[in-house]
C-alpha atoms as a PDB file:
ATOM      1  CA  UNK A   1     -61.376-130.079 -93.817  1.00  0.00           C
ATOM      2  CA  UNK A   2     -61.941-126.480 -93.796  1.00  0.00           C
ATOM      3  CA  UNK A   3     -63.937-126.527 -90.909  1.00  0.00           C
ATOM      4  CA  UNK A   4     -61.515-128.644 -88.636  1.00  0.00           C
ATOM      5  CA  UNK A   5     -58.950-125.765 -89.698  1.00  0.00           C
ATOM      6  CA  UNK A   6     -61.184-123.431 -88.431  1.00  0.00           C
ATOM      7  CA  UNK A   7     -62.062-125.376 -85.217  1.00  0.00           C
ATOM      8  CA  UNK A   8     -58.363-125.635 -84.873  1.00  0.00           C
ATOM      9  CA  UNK A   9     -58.005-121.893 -85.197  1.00  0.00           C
ATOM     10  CA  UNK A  10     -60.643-121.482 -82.776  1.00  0.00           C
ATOM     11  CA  UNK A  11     -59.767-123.705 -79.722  1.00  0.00           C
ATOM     12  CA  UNK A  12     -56.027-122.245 -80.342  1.00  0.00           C
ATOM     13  CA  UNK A  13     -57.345-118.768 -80.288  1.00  0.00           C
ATOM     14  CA  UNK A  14     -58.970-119.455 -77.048  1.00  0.00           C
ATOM     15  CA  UNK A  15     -55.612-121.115 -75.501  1.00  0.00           C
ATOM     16  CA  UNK A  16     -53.666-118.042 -76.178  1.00  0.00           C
ATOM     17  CA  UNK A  17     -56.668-116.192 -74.969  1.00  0.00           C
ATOM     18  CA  UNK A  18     -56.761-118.645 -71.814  1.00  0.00           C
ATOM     19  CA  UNK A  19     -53.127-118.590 -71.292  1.00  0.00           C
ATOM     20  CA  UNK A  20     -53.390-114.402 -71.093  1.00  0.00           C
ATOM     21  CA  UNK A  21     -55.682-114.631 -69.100  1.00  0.00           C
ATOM     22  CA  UNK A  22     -53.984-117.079 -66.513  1.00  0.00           C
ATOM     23  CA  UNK A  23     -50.499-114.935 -66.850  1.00  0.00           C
ATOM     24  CA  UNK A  24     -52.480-111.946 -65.892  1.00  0.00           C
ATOM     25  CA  UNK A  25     -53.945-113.501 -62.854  1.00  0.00           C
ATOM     26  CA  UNK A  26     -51.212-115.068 -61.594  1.00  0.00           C
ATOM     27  CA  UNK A  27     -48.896-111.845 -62.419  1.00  0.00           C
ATOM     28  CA  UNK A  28     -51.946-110.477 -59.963  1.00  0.00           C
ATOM     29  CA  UNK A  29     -51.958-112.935 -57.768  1.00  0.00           C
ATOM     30  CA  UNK A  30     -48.411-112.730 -57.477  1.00  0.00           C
ATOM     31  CA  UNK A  31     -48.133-108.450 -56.405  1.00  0.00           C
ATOM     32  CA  UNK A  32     -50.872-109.196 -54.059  1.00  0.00           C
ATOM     33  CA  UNK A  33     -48.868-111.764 -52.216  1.00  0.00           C
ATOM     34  CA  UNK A  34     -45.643-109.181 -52.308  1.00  0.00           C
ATOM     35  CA  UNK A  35     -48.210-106.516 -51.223  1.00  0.00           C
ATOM     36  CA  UNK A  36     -49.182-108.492 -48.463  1.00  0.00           C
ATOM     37  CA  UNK A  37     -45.714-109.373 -47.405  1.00  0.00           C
ATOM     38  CA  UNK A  38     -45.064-105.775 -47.950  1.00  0.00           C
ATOM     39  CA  UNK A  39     -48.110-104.752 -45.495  1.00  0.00           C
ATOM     40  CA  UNK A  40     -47.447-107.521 -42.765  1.00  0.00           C
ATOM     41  CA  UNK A  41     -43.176-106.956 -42.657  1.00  0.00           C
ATOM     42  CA  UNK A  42     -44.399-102.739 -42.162  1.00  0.00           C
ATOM     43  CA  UNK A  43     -46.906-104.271 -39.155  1.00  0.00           C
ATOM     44  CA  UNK A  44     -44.150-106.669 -38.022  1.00  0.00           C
ATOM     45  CA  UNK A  45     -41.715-103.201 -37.742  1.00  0.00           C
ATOM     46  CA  UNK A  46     -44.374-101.170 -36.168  1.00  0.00           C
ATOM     47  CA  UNK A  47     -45.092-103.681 -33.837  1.00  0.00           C
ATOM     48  CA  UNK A  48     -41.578-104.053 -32.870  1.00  0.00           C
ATOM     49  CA  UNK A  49     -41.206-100.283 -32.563  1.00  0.00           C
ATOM     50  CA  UNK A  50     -43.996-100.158 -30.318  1.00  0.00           C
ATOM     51  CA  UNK A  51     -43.149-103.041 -27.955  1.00  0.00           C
ATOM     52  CA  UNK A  52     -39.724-100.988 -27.726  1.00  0.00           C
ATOM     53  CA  UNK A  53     -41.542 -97.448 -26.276  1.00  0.00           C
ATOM     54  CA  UNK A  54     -43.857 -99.417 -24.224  1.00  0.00           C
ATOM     55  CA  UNK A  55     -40.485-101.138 -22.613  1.00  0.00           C
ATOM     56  CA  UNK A  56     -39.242 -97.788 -22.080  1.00  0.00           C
ATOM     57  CA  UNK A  57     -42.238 -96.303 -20.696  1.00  0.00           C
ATOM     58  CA  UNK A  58     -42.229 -99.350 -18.215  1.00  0.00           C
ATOM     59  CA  UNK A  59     -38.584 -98.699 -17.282  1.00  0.00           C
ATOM     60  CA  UNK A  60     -39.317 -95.337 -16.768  1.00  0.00           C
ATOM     61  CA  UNK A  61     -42.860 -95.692 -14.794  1.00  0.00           C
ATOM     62  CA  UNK A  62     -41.100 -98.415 -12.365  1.00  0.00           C
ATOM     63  CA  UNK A  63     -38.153 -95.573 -12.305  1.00  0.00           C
ATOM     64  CA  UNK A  64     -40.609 -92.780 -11.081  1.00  0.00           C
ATOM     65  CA  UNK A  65     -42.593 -95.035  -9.254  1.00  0.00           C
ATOM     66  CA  UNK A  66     -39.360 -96.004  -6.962  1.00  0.00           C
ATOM     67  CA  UNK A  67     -38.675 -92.111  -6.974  1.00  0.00           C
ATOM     68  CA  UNK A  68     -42.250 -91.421  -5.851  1.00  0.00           C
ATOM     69  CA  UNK A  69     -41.697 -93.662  -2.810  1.00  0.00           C
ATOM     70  CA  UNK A  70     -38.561 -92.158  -1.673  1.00  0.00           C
ATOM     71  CA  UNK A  71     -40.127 -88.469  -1.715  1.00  0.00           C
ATOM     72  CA  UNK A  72     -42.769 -89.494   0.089  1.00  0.00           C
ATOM     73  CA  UNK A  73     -40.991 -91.350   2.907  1.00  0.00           C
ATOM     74  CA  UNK A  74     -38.816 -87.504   2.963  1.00  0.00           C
ATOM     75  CA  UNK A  75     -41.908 -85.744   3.314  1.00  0.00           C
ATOM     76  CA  UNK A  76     -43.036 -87.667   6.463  1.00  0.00           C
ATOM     77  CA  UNK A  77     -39.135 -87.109   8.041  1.00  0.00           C
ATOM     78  CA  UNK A  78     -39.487 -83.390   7.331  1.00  0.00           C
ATOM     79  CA  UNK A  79     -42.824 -83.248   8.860  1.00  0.00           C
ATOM     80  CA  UNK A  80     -41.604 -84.925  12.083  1.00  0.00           C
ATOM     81  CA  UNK A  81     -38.885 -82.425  12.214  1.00  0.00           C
ATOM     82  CA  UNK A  82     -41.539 -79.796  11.719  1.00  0.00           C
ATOM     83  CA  UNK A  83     -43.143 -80.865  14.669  1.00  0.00           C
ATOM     84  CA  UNK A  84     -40.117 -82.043  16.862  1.00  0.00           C
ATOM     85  CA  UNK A  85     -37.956 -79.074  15.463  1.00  0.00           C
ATOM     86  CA  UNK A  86     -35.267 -81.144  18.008  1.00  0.00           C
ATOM     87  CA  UNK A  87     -34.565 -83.433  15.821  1.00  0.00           C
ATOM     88  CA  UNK A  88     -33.508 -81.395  12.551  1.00  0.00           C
ATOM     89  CA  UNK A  89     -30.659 -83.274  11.166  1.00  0.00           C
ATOM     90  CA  UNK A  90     -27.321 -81.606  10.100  1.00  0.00           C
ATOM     91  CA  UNK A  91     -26.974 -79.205   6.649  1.00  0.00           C
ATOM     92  CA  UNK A  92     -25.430 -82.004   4.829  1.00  0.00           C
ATOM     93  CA  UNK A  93     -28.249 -84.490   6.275  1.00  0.00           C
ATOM     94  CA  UNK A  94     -30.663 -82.213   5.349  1.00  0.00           C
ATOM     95  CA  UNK A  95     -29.189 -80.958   1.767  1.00  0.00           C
ATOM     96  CA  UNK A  96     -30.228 -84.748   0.686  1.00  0.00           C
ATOM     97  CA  UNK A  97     -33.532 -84.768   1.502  1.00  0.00           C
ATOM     98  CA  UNK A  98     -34.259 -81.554   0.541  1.00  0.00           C
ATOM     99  CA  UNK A  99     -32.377 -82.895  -3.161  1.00  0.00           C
ATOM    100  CA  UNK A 100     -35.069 -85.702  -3.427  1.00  0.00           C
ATOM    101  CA  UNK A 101     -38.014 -82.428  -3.270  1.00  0.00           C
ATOM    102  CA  UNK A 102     -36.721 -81.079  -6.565  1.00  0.00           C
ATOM    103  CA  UNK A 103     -37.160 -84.477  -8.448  1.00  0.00           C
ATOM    104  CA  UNK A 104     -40.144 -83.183 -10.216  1.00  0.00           C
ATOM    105  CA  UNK A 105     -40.481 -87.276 -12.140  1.00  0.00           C
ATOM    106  CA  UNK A 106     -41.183 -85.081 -15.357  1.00  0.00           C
ATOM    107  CA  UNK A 107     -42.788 -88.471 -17.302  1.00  0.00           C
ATOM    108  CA  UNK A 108     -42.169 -88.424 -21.190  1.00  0.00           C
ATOM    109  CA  UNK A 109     -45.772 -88.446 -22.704  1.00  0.00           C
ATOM    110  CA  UNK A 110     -44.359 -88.129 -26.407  1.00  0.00           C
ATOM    111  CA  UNK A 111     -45.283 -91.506 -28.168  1.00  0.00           C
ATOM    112  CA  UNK A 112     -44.402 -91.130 -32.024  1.00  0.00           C
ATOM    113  CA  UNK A 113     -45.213 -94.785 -32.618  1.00  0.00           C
ATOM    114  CA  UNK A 114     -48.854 -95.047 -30.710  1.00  0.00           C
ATOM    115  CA  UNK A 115     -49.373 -91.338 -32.689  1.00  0.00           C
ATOM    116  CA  UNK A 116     -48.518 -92.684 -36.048  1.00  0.00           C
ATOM    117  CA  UNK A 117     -50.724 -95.653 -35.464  1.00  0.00           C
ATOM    118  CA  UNK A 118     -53.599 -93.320 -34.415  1.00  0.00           C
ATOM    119  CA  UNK A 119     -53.128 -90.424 -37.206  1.00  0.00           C
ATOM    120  CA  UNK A 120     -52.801 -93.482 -40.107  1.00  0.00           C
ATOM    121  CA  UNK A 121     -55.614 -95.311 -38.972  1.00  0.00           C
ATOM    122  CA  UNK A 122     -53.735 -98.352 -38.792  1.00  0.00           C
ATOM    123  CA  UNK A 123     -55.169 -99.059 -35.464  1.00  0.00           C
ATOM    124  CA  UNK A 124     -58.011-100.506 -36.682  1.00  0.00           C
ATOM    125  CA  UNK A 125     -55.880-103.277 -38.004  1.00  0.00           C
ATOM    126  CA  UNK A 126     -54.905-104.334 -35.027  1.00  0.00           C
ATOM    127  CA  UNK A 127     -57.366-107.866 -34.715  1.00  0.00           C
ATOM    128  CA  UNK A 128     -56.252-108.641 -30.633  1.00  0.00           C
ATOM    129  CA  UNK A 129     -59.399-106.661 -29.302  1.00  0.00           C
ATOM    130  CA  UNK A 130     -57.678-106.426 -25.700  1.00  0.00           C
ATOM    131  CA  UNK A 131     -54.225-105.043 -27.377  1.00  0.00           C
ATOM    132  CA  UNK A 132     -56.502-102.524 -29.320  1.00  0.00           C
ATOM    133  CA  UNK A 133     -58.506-101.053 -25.831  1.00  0.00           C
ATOM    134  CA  UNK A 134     -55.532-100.758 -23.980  1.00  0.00           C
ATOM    135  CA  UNK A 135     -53.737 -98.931 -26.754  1.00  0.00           C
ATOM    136  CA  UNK A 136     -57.013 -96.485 -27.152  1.00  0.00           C
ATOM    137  CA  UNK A 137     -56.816 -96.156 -23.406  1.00  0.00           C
ATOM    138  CA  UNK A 138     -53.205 -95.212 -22.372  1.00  0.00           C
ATOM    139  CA  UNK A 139     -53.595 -91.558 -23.992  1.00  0.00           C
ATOM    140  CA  UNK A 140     -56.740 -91.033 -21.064  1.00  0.00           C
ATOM    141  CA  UNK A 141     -54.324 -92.590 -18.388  1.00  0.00           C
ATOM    142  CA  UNK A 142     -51.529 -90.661 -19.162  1.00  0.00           C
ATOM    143  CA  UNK A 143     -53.163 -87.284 -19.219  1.00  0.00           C
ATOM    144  CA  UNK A 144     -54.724 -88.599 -15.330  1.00  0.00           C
ATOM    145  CA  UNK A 145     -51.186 -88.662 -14.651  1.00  0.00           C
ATOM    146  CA  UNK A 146     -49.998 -85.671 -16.424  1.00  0.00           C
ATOM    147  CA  UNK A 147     -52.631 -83.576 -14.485  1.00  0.00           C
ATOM    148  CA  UNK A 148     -50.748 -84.293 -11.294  1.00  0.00           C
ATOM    149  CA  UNK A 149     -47.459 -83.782 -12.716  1.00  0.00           C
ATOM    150  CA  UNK A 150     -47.871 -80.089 -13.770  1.00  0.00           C
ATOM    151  CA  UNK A 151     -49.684 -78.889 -10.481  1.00  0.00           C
ATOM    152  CA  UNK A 152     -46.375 -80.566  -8.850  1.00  0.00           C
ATOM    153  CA  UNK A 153     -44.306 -78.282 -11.713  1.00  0.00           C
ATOM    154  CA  UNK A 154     -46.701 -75.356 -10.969  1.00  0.00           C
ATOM    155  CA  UNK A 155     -46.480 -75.160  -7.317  1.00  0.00           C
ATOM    156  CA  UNK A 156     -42.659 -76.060  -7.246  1.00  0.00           C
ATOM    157  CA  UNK A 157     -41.895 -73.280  -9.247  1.00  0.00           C
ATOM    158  CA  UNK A 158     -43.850 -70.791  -7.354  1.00  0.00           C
ATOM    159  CA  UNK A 159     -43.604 -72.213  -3.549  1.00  0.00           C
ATOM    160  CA  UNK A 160     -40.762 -74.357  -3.148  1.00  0.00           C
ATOM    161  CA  UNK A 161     -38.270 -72.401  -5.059  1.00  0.00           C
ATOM    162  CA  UNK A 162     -38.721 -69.128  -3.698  1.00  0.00           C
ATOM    163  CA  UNK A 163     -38.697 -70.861  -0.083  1.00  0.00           C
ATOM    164  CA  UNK A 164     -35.209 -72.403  -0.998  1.00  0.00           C
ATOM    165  CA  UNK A 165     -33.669 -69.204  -2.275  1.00  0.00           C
ATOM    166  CA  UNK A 166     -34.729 -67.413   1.314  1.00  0.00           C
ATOM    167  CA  UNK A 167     -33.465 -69.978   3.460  1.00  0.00           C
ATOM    168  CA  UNK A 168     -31.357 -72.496   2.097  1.00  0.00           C
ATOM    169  CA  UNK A 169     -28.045 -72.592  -0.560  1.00  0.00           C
ATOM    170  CA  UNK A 170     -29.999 -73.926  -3.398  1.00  0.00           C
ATOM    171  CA  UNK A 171     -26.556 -74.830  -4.928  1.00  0.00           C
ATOM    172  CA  UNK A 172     -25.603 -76.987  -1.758  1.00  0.00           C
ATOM    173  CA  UNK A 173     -29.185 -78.423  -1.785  1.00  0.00           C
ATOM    174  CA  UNK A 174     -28.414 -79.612  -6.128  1.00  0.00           C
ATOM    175  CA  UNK A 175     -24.754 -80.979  -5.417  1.00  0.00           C
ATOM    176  CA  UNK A 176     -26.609 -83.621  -3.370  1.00  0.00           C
ATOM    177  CA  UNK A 177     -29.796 -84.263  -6.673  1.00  0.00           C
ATOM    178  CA  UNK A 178     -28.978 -87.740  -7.678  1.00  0.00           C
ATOM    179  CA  UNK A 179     -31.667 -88.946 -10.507  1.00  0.00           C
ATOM    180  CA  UNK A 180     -30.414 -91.051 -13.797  1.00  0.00           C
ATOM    181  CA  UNK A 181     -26.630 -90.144 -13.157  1.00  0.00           C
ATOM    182  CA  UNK A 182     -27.319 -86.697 -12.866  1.00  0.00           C
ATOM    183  CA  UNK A 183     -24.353 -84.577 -10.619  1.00  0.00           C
ATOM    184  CA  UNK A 184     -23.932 -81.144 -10.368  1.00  0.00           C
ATOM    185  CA  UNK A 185     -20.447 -80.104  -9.825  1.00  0.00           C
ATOM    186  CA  UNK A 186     -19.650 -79.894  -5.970  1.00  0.00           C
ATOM    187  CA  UNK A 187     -16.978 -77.613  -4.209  1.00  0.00           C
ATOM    188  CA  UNK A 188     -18.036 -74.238  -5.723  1.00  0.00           C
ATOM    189  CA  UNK A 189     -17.900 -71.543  -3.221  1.00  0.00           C
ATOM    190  CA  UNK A 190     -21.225 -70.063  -1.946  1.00  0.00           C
ATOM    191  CA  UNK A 191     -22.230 -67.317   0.529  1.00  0.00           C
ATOM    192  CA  UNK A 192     -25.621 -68.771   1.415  1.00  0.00           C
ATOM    193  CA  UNK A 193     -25.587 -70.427   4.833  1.00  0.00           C
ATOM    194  CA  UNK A 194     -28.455 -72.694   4.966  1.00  0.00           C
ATOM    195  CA  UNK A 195     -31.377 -72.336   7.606  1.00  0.00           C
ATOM    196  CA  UNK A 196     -33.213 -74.994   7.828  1.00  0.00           C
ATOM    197  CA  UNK A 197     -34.704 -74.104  10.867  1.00  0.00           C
ATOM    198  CA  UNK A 198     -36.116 -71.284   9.154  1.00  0.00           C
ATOM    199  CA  UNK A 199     -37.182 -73.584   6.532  1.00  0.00           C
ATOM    200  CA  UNK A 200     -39.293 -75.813   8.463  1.00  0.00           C
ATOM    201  CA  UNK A 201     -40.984 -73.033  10.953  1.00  0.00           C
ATOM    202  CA  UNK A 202     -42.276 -71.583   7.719  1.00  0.00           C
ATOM    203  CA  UNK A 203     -46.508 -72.392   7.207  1.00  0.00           C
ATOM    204  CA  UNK A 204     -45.775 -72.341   3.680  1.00  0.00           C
ATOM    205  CA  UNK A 205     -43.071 -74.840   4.123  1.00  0.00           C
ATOM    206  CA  UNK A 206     -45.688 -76.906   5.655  1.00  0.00           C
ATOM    207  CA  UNK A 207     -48.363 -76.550   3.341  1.00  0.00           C
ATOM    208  CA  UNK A 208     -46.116 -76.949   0.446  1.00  0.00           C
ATOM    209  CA  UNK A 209     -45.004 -80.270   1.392  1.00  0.00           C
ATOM    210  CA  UNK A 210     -48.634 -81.635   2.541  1.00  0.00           C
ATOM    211  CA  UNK A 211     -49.856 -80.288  -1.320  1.00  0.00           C
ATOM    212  CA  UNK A 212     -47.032 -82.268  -2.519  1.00  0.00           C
ATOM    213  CA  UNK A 213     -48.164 -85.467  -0.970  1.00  0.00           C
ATOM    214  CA  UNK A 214     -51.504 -85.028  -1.885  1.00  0.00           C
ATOM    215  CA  UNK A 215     -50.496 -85.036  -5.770  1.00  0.00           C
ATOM    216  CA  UNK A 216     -48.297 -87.825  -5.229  1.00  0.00           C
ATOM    217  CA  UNK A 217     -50.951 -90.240  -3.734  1.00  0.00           C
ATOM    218  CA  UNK A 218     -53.406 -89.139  -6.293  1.00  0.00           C
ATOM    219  CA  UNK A 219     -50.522 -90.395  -9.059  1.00  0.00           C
ATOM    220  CA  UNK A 220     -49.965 -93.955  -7.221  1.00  0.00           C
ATOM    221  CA  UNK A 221     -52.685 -95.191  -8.558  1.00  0.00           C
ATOM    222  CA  UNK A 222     -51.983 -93.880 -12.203  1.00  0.00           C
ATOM    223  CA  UNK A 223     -48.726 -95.338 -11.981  1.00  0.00           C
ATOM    224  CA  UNK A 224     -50.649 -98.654 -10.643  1.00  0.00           C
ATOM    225  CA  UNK A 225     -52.649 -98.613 -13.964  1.00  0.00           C
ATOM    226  CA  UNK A 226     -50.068 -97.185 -16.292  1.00  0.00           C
ATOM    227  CA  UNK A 227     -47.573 -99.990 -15.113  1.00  0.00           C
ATOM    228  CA  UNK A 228     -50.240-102.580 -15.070  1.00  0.00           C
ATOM    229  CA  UNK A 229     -51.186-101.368 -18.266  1.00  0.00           C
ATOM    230  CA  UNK A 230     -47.869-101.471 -20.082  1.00  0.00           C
ATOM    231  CA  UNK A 231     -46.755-104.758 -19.159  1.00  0.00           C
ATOM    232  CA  UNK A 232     -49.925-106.654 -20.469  1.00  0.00           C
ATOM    233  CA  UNK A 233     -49.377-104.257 -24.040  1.00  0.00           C
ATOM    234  CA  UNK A 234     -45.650-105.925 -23.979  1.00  0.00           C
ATOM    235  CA  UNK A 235     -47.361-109.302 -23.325  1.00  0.00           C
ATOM    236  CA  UNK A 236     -49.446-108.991 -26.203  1.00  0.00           C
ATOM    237  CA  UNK A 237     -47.267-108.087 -28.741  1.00  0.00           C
ATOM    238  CA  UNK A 238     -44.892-110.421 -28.213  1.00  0.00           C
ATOM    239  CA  UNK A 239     -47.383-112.707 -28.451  1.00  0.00           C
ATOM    240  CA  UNK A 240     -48.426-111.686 -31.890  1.00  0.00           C
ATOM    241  CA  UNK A 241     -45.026-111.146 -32.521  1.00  0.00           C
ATOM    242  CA  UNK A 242     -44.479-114.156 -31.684  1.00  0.00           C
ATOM    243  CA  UNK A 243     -47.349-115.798 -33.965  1.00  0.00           C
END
């Protein structure tokens, strides 16, 4: 009798023991599956976050891109004037071209969201192998692009300006800069009379706007891959998104 008390002691002894141990592993079990709801709701938010910059990268690539064209297709009209001086068009004509040469497409290359994923490491959770190369890529493509985009800053601030203070009413020439909305306010009084004949007989003229083209051909194609690029990103996180 005493030894089926004991026995009973026993087996009860390991039942409380057993049930410990099952609370504890459940209670485990339990914080890892909030810790992993936790981890995959941050994901979920950073993914969202970064389908949102890559959107407005793409908005604003397809913006410049558009841009890009335009200036272009002015270059080639001032360089037949250049040539066929005959066929200069009138100071308000000309004003609007000349607007489109001081569109400088200055491309925002500040990416918090891509940074954070880089600086925590948490790129290396990303499991899409395709999503991950293109996001390790887009720094190197944007810096191709950005290479472009400060020669065109460099030589506009030391050619083109100076040309457009000497010959034209660089105030006439901004009243007529259209980009995102932007207006400067028109009807101020100014003593500069523009010469655009000036303008265009001047070699540096010339070689300013053949420099220009130059740099913007070179960036068609990093706008070809940036664009290109971006939208398969977008595709792929939606996709996970998505999943």
């Amino acid at each position: 009798m005493e030894q089926n008390k004991t026995r009973t002691y026993v087996l009860y002894a390991f039942g409380e023991i057993a049930l410990v141990m099952i609370g504890i592993l459940l209670a485990l079990q339990v914080n890892n599956w909030n810790e992993e709801r936790k981890t995959q709701r941050e994901e979920r938010i950073l993914l969202e976050n970064l389908k949102t910059d890559f959107e407005t990268r793409l908005t604003e690539l397809k913006e410049f891109s558009e841009a890009r064209e335009e200036i272009i297709s002015n270059i080639h009209r001032i360089a037949g004037m250049i040539r066929e001086p005959e066929t200069i068009l009138p100071d308000e004509e000309m004003n609007r071209i000349m607007a489109t040469q001081n569109n400088l497409l200055l491309f925002n290359d500040q990416f918090k969201i891509l940074d954070i994923l880089f600086s925590t490491g948490k790129i290396d959770n990303i499991s899409d192998k395709q999503l991950k190369t293109l996001l390790l890529q887009w720094p190197q493509h944007v810096e191709e692009m950005m290479e472009e985009q400060r020669l065109r800053q460099q030589i506009a601030s030391e050619r083109l300006q100076p040309l457009q203070y000497q010959y034209l009413s660089y105030r006439e020439v901004m009243e007529n800069f259209n980009f995102r909305g932007y207006q400067m306010a028109r009807g101020v009084p100014r003593l500069k009379e523009p010469d655009y004949r000036g303008l265009l007989s001047d070699p540096q003229f010339e070689n300013y706007l053949a420099h220009v083209e130059l740099l913007h051909t070179v960036n068609e194609n990093d706008y070809e891959t940036l664009i290109r690029n971006a939208e398969k990103i977008i595709e792929l996180l939606e996709s996970k998104l998505e999943g």
